[in-house]
C-alpha atoms as a PDB file:
ATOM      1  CA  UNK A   1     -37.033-170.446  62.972  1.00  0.00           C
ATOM      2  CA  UNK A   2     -35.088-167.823  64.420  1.00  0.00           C
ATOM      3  CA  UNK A   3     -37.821-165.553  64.189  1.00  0.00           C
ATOM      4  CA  UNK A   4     -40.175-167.617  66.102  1.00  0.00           C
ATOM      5  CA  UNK A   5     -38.145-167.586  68.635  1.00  0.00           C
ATOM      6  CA  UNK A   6     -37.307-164.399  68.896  1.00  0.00           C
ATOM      7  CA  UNK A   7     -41.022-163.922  69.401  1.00  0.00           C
ATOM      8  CA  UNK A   8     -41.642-165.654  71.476  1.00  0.00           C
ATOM      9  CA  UNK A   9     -38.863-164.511  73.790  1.00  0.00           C
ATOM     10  CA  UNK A  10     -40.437-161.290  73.324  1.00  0.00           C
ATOM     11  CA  UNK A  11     -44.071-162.611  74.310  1.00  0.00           C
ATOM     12  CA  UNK A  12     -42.165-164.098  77.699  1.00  0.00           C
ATOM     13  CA  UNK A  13     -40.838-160.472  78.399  1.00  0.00           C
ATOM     14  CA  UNK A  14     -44.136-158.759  77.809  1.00  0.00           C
ATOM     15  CA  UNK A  15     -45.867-161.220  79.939  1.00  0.00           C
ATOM     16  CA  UNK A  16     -43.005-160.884  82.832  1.00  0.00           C
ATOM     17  CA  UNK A  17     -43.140-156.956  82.817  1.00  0.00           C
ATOM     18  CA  UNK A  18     -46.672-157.329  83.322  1.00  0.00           C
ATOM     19  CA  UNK A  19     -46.971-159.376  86.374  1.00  0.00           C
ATOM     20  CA  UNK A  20     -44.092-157.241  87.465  1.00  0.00           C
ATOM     21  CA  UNK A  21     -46.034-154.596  87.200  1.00  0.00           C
ATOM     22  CA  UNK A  22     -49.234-156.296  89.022  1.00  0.00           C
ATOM     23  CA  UNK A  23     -46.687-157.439  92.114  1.00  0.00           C
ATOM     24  CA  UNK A  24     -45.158-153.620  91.569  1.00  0.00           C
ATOM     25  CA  UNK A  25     -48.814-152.295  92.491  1.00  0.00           C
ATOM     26  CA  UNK A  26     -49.781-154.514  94.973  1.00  0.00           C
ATOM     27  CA  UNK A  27     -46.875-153.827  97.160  1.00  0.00           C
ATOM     28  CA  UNK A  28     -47.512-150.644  96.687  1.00  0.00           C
ATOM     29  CA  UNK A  29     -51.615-150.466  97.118  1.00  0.00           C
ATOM     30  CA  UNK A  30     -50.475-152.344 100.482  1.00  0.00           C
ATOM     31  CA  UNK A  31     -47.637-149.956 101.915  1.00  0.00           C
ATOM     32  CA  UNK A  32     -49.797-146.781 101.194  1.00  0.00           C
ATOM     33  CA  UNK A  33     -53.087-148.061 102.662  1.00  0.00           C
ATOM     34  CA  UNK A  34     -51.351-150.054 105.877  1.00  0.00           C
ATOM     35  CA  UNK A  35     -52.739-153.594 104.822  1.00  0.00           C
ATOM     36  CA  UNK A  36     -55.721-153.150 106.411  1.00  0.00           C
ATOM     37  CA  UNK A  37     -57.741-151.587 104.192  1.00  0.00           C
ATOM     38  CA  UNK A  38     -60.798-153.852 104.403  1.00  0.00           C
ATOM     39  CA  UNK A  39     -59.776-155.030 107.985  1.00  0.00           C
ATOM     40  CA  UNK A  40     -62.874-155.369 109.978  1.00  0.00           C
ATOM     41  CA  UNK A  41     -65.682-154.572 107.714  1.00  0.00           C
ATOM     42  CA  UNK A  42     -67.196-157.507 105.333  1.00  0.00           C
ATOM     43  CA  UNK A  43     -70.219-157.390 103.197  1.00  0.00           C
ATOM     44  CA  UNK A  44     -72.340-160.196 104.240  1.00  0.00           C
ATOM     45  CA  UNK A  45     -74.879-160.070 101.958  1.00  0.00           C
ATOM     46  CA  UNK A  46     -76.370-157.746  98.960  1.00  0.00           C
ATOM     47  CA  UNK A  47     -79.417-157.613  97.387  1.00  0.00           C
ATOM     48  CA  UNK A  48     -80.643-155.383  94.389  1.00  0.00           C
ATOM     49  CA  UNK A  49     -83.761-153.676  94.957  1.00  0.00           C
ATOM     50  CA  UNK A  50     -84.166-151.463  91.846  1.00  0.00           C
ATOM     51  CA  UNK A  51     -81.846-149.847  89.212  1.00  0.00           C
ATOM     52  CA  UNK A  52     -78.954-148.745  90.815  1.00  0.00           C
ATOM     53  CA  UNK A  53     -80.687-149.363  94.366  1.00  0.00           C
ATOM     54  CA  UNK A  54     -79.336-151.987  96.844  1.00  0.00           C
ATOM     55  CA  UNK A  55     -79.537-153.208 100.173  1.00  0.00           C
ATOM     56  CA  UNK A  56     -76.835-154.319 102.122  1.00  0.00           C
ATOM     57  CA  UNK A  57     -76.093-156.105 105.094  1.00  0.00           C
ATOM     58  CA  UNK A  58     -72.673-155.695 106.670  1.00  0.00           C
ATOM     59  CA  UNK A  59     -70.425-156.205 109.637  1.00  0.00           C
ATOM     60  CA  UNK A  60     -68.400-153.682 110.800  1.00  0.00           C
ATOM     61  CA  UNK A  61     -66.470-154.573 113.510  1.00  0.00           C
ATOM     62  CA  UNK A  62     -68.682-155.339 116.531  1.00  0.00           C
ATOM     63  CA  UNK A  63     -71.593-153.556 114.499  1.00  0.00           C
ATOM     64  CA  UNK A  64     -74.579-155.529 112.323  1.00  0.00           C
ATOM     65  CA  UNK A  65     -76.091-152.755 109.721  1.00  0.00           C
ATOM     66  CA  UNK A  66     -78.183-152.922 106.949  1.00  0.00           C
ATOM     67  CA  UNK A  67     -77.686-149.901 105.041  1.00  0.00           C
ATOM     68  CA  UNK A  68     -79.435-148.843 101.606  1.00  0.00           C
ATOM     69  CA  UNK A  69     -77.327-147.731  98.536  1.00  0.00           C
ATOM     70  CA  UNK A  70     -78.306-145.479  95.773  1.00  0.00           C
ATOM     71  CA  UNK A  71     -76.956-143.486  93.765  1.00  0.00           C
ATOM     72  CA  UNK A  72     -78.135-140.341  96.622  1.00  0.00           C
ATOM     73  CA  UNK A  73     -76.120-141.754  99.072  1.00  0.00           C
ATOM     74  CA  UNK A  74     -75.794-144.304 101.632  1.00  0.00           C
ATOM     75  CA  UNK A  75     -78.335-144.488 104.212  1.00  0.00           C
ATOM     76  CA  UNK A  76     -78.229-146.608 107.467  1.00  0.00           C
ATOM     77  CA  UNK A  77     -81.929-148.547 107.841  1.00  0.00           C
ATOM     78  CA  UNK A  78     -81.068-150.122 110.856  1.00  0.00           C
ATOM     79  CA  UNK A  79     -78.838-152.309 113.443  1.00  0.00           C
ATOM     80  CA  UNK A  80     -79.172-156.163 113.537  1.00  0.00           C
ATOM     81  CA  UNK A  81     -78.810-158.104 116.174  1.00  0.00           C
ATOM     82  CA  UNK A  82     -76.190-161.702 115.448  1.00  0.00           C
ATOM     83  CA  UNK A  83     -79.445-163.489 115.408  1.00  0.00           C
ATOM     84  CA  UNK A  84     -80.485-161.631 112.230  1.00  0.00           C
ATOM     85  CA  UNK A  85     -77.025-161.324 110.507  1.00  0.00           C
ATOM     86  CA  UNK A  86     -76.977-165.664 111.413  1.00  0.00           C
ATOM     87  CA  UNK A  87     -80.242-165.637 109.069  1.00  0.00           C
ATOM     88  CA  UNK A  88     -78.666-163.422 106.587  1.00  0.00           C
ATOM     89  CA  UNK A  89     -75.280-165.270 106.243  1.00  0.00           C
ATOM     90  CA  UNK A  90     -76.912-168.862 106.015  1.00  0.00           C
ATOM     91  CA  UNK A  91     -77.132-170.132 102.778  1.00  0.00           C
ATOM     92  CA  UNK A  92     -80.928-171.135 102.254  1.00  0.00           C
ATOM     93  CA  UNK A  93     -81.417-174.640 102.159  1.00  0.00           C
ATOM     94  CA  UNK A  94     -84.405-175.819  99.569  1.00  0.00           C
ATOM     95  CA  UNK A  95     -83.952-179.759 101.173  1.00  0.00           C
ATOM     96  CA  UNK A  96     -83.245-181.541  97.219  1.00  0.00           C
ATOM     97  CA  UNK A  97     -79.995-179.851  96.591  1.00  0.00           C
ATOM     98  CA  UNK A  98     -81.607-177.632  93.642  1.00  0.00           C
ATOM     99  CA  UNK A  99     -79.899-174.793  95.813  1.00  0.00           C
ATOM    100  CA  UNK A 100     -78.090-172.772  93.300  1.00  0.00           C
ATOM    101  CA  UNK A 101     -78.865-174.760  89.863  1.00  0.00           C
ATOM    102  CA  UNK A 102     -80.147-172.909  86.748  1.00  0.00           C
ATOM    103  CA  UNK A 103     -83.939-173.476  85.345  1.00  0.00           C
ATOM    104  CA  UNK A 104     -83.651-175.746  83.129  1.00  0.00           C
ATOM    105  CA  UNK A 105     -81.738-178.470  85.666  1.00  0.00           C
ATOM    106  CA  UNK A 106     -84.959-177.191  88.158  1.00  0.00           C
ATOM    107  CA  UNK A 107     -87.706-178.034  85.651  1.00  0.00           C
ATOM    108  CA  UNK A 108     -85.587-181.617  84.522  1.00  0.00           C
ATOM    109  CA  UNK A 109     -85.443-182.336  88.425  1.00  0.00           C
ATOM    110  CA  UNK A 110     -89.452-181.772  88.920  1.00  0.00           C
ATOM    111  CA  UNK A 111     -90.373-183.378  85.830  1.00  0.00           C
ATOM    112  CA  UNK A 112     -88.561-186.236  86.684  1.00  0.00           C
ATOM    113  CA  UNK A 113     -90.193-186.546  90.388  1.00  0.00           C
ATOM    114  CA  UNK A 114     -93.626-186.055  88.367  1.00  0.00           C
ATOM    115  CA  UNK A 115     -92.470-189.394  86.316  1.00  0.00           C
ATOM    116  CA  UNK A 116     -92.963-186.918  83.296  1.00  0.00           C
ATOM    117  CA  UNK A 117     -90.115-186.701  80.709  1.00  0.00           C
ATOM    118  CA  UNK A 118     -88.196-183.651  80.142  1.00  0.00           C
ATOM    119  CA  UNK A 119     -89.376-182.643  76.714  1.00  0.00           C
ATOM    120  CA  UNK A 120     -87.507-180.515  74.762  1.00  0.00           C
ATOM    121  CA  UNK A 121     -89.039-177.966  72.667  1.00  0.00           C
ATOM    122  CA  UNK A 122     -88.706-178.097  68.959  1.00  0.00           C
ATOM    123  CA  UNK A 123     -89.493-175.098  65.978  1.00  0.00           C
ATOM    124  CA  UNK A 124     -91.780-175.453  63.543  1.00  0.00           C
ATOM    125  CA  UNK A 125     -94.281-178.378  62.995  1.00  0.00           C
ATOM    126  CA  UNK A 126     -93.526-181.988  62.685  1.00  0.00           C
ATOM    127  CA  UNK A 127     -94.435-181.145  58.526  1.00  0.00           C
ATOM    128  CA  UNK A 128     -91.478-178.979  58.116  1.00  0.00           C
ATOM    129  CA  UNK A 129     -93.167-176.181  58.132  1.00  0.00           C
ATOM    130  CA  UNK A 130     -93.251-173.057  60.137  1.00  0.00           C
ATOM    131  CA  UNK A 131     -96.601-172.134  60.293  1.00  0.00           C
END
């Protein structure tokens, strides 16, 4: 008994020098870079256009860009106006709430508004075979 214990006192220091450690860091990330260190710049939205290719819109303070990332560099394709960024930052809206759900809760959905029945697939024939 007194050797469960003493592990798990030992488990409670382990886990307390570790988020002393995380607070430890965070204080310091925070005094070296000022607290700002995102201030004023936000990713609005991201999109992958190849490997290791993306395109990104962002605001940077007053600025709209969408800038291109690879792995040559960061290049600035243009300046949008708050109309455009508006577009960008608006979640799309599909109108049956299928916004955001995987395939399989799509196809149910659909098949359902067809009056079909969601069949599921099964292996093999009906004969217990797999040919």
């Amino acid at each position: 008994m007194t050797e469960l214990l003493s592990v798990i006192i030992a488990l409670i220091a382990v886990v307390a020098i570790m988020l002393g450690v995380l607070y430890l860091m965070k204080w310091l990330n925070t005094r070296i870079t000022g607290g700002n260190s995102r201030k004023g710049i936000k990713i609005s939205s991201s999109v992958g256009v190849g490997q290791d290719k993306s395109i990104i819109a962002v605001r940077a303070g007053k600025k709209n860009l969408l800038i291109g990332v690879s792995q040559g560099g960061i290049n600035l394709i243009c300046e949008l106006s708050e109309e455009d960024m508006a577009l960008i930052e608006t979640p799309p809206s599909d109108g049956n709430g299928m916004a955001g759900k995987s395939f399989s809760e799509c196809l149910k959905y659909n098949a359902s508004k067809l009056g079909k029945e969601f069949i599921t697939p099964k292996k093999g024939n009906d004969d217990g075979s797999d040919s």
